[in-house]
Protein backbone atom coordinates (compact mmCIF):
# COMPACT_ATOMS: atom_id res chain seq x y z
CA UNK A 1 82.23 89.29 86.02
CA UNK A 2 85.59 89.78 87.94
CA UNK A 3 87.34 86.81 86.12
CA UNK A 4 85.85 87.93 82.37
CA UNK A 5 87.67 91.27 83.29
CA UNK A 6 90.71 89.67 84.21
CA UNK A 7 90.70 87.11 80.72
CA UNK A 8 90.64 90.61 78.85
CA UNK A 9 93.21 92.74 80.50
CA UNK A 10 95.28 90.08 82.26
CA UNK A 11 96.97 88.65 78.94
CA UNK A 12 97.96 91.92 77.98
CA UNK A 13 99.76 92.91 80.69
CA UNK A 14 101.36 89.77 81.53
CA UNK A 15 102.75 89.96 77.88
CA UNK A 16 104.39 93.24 79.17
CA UNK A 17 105.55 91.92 82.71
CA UNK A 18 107.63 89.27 80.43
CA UNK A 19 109.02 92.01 78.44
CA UNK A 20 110.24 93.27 81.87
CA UNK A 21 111.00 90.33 83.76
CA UNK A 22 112.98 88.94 80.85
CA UNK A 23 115.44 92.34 80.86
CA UNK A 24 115.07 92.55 84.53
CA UNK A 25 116.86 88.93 84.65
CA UNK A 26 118.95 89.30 81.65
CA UNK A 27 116.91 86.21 79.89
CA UNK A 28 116.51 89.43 77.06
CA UNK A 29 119.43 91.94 75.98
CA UNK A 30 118.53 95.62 76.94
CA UNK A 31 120.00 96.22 73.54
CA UNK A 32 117.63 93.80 72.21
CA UNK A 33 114.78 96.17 73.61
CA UNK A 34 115.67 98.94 71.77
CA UNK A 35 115.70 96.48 68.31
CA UNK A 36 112.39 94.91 68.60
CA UNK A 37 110.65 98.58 69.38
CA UNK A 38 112.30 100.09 66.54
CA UNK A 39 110.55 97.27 64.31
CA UNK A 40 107.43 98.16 65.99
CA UNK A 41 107.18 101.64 66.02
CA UNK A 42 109.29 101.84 62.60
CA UNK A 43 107.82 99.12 60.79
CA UNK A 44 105.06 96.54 62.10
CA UNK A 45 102.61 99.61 63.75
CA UNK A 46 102.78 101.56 60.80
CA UNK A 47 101.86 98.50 58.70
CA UNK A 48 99.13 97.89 61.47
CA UNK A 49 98.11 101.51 60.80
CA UNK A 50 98.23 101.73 57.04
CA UNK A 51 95.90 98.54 56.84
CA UNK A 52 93.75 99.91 59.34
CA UNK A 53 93.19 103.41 57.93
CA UNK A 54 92.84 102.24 54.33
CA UNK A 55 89.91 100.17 55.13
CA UNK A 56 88.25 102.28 57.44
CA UNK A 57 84.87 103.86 56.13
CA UNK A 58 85.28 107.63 57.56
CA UNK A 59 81.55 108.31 56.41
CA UNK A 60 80.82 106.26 59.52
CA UNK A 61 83.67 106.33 62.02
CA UNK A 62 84.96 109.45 61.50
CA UNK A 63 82.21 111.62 63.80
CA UNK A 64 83.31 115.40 65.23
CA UNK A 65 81.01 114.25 67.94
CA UNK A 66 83.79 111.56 69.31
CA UNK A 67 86.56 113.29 68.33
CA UNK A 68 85.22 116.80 70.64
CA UNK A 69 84.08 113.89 73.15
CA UNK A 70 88.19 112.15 73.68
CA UNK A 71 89.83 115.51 72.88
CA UNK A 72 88.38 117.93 75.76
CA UNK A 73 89.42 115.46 78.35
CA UNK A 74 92.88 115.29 77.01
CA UNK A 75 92.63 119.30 77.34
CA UNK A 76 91.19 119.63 80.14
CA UNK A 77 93.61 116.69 82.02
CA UNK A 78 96.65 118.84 79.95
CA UNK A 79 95.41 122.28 81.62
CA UNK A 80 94.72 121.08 85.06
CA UNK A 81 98.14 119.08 85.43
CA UNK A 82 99.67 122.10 84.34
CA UNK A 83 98.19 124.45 87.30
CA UNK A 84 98.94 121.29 89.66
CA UNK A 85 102.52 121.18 88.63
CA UNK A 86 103.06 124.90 89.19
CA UNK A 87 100.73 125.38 92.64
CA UNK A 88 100.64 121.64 94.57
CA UNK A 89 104.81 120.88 92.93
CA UNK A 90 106.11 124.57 92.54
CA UNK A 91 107.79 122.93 89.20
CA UNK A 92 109.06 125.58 86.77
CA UNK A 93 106.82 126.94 83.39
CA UNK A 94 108.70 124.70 81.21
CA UNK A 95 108.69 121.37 83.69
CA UNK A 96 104.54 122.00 84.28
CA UNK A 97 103.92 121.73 80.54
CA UNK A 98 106.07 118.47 80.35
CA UNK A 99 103.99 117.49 82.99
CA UNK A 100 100.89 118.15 81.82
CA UNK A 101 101.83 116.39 78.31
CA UNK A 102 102.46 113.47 80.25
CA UNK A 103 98.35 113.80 81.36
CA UNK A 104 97.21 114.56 77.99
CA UNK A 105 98.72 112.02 75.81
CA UNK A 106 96.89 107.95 75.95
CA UNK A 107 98.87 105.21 74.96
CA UNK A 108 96.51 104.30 72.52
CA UNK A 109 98.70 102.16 70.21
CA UNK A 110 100.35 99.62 72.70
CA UNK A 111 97.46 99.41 75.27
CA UNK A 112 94.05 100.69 73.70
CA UNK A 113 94.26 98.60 70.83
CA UNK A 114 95.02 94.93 72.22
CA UNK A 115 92.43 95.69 75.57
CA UNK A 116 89.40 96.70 72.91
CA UNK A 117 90.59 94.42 70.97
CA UNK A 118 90.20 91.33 73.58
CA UNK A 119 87.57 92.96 75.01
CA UNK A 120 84.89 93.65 71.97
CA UNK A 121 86.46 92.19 68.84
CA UNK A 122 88.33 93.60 65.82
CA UNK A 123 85.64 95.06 64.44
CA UNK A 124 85.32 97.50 67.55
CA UNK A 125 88.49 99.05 66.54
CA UNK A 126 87.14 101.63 63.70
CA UNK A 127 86.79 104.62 66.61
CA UNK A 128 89.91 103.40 67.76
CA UNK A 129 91.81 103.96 64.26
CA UNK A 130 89.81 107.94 64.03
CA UNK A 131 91.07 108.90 67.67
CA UNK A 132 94.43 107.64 67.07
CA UNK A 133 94.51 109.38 62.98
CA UNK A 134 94.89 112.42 64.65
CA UNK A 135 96.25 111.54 68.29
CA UNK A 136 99.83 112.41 68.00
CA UNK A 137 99.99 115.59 65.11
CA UNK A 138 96.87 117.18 67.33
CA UNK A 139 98.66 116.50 70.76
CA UNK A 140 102.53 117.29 69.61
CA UNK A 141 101.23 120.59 68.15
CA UNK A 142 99.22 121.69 71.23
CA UNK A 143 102.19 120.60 73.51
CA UNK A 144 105.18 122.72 71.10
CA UNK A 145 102.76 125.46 71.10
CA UNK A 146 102.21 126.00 75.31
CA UNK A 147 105.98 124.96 75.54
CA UNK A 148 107.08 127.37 73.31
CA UNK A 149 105.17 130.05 74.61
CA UNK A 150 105.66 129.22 78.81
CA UNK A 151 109.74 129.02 78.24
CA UNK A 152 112.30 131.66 78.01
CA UNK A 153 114.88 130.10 76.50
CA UNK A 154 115.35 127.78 73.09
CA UNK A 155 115.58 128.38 69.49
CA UNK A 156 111.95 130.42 69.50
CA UNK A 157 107.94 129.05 68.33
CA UNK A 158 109.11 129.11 64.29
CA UNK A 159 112.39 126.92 65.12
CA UNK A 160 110.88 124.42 67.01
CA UNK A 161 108.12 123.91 65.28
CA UNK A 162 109.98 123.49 61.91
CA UNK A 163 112.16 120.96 63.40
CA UNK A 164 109.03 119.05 65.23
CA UNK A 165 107.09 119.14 61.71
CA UNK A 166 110.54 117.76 59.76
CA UNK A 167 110.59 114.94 62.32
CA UNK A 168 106.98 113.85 62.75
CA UNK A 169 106.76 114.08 58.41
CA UNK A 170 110.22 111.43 59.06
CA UNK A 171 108.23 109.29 61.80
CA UNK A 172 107.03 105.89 60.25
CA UNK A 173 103.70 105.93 61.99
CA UNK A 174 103.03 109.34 60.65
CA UNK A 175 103.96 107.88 57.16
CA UNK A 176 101.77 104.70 57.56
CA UNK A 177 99.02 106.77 58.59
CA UNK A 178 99.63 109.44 55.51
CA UNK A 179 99.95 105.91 53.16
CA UNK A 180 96.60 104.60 54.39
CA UNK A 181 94.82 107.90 54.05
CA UNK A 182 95.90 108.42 50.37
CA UNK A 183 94.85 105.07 49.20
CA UNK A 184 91.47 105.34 51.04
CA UNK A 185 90.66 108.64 49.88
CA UNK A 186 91.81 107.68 46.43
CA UNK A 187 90.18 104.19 46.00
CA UNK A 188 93.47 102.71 45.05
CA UNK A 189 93.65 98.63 44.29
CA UNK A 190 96.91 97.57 45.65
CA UNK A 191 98.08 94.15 44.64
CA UNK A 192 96.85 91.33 46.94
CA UNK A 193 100.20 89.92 47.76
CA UNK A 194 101.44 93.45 48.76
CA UNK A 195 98.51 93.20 51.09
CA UNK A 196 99.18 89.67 52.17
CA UNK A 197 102.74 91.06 53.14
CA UNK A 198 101.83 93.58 54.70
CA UNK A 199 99.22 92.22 56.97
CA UNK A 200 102.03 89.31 58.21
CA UNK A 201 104.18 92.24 59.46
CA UNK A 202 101.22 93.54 60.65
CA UNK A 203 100.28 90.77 62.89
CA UNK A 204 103.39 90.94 64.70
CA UNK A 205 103.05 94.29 65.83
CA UNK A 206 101.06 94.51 68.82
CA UNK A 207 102.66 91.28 71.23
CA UNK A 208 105.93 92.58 70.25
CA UNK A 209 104.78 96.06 70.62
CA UNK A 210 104.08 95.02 74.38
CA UNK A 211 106.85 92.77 75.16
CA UNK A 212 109.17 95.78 73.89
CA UNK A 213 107.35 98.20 76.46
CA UNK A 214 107.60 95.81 79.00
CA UNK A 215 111.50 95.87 78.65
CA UNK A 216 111.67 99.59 78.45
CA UNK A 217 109.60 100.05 81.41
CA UNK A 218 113.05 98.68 83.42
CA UNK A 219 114.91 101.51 82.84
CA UNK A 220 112.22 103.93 84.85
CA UNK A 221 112.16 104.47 87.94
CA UNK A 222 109.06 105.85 90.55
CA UNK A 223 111.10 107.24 93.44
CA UNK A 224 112.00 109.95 90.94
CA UNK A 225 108.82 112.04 91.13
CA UNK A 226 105.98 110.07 93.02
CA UNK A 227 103.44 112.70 93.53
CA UNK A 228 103.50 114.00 90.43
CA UNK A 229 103.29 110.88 88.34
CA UNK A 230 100.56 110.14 90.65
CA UNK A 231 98.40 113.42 90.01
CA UNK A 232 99.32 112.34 86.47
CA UNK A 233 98.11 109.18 86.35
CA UNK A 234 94.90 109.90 88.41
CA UNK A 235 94.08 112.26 85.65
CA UNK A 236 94.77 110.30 82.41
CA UNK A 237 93.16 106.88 84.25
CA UNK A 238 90.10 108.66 85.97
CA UNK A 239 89.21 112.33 84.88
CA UNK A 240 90.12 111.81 81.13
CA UNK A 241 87.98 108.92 80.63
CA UNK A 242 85.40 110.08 83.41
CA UNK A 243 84.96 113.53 80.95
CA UNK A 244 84.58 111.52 77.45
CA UNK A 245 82.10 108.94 79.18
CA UNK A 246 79.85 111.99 80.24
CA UNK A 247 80.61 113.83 76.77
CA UNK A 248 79.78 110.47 74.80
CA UNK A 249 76.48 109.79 76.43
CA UNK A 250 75.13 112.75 78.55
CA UNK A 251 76.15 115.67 75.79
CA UNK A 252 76.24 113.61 72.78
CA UNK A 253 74.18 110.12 73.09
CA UNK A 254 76.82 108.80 70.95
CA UNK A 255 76.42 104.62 69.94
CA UNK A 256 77.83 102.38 72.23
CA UNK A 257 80.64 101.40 69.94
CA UNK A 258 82.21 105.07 69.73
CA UNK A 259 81.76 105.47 73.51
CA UNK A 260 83.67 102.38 74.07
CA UNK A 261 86.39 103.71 71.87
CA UNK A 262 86.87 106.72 73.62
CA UNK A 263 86.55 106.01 77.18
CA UNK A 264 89.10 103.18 76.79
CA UNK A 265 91.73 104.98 74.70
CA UNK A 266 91.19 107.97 77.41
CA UNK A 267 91.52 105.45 80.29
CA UNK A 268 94.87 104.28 79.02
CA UNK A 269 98.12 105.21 80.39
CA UNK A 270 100.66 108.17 79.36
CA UNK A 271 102.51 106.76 76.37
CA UNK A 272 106.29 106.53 75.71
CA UNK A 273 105.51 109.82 73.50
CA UNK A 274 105.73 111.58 76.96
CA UNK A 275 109.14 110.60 78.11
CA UNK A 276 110.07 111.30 74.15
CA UNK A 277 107.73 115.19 74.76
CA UNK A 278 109.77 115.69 78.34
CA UNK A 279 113.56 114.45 76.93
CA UNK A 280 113.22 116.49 73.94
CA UNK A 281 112.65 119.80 76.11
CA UNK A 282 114.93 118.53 79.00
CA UNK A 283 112.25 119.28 80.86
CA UNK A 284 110.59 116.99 83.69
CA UNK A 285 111.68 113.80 82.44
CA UNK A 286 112.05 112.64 85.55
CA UNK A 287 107.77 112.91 86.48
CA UNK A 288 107.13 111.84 82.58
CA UNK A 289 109.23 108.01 83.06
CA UNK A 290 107.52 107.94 86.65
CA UNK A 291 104.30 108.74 85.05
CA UNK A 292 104.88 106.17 82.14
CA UNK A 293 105.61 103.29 84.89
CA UNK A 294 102.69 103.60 87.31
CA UNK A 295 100.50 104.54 85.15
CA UNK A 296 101.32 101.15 82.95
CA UNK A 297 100.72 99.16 86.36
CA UNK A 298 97.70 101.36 87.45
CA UNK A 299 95.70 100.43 83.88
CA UNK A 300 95.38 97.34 85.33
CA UNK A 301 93.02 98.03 87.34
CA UNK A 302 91.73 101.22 85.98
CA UNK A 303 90.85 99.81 82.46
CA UNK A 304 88.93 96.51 84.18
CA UNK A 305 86.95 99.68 85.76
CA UNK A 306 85.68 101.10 82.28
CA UNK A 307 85.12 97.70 80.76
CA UNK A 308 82.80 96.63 83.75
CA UNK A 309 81.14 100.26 83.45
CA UNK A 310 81.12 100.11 79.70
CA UNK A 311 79.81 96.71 79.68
């Protein structure tokens, strides 16, 4: 059982410690980094995500059951890192809400996808695609909104949130994920070789994705706030997925297949997204970038947990 676990999360990860060994030794250009994760994020993921969202079947993946069962642990893991920051860290309003960002938001692009992936196929991936449809608009807009209202300072709520909305409307993924919903909803026959093309970009995008994370995971640093990337990580690896495992079959007796979906994207680590939530706010970007970097190691171990509870 141990060494099944290990053949679906090992390769993953060791795909990302050669990402960070290879800028660690200077075998790969720190410069180079930053080029192969702008393909991924601006190109080969949203290709990834247009293909996946246009031939999803929402009628059966897209269930308010799953979404209420992944979304109240994010909340909840948001709201409680929040109090932590401010009582157990004494951090400031607008450093607690960075903070608690940080516990709320899953990798579930870079991680979720390849570990269900080599754990329970391709086809596993439809709950995958509905969590993450609405992952980062849901997530940005609750984080802006507490921000906004916990800080003194700053160009106000309507400012902000113009400027957030211009920029995730800009943001490839959000674009890819727009594209695939229009042509799904409208029935739309694209051309096969547009298809074939866009599926070869596709295929690229998730071991580059990782090798890309890998090297940007040498640039952060743990000593800078231990404790509280540790309350953060011990939220988004245990309570997170611990709450959408007891929502998924206790409260809702959801099938196996959407449980699995939203226990593992829950039991994933914080996502780049909250170094990118903390720098934008100058707020706690320290904790966020420790958060990001144990958390990454901690999945490890934490994800071979869920898939020998999920089965």
């Amino acid at each position: 059982m141990i060494l099944q676990l290990l053949n679906v999360v090992m390769p993953v990860f060791l795909v990302i410690g050669a990402g960070y060994i290879a800028v660690k030794l200077n075998l790969f250009k720190s410069s180079a980094v930053d080029g192969l994760m702008s393909f991924t994020q601006g190109f080969a993921i949203p290709c990834l995500l247009f293909l996946s969202i246009m031939r999803l079947d929402f009628a059966a993946v897209f269930d308010w059951r799953l979404m209420v069962a992944f979304y109240t642990g994010a909340i909840l893991s948001f709201t409680i890192a929040i109090i932590g920051a401010r009582t157990l860290f004494h951090r400031r309003p607008g450093d607690s809400v960075a903070i608690g960002f940080a516990a709320m938001f899953s990798n579930s692009l870079l991680l979720g996808l390849p570990i269900m992936e080599r754990a329970y196929g391709t086809d596993a991936l439809a709950g995958n695609y509905a969590i993450i449809s609405i992952h980062a608009p849901l997530l940005y807009l609750i984080g802006i909104t507490v921000m906004e209202a916990s800080r003194a300072d700053g160009r106000g709520v309507v400012g902000t949130a113009s400027a957030v909305m211009k920029a995730m409307f800009r943001n490839t993924l959000m674009i890819g994920l727009a594209l695939g919903f229009a042509v799904n909803i409208t029935n739309i026959t694209l051309p096969e070789t547009l298809i074939s093309a866009t599926e070869m970009v596709a295929s690229a995008a998730l071991p580059a994705a990782l090798f890309a994370l890998g090297g940007t995971l040498t640039r952060y640093s743990l000593r800078a706030s231990l404790g509280e990337a540790s309350m953060i990580s011990t939220l988004k690896l245990m309570l997170h997925p611990a709450i959408a495992y007891v929502m998924c079959t206790v409260v809702f007796d959801l099938p196996i297949e959407f449980t699995r979906s939203a226990v593992i994207t829950a039991a994933m680590a914080p996502g780049i997204n909250a170094y990118v939530f903390a720098n934008m706010y100058n707020r706690a970007k320290g904790a966020a970038a420790s958060a990001v970097l144990l958390g990454t190691v901690a999945s490890i171990f934490s994800a071979s947990m869920w898939l020998a509870i999920l089965g």
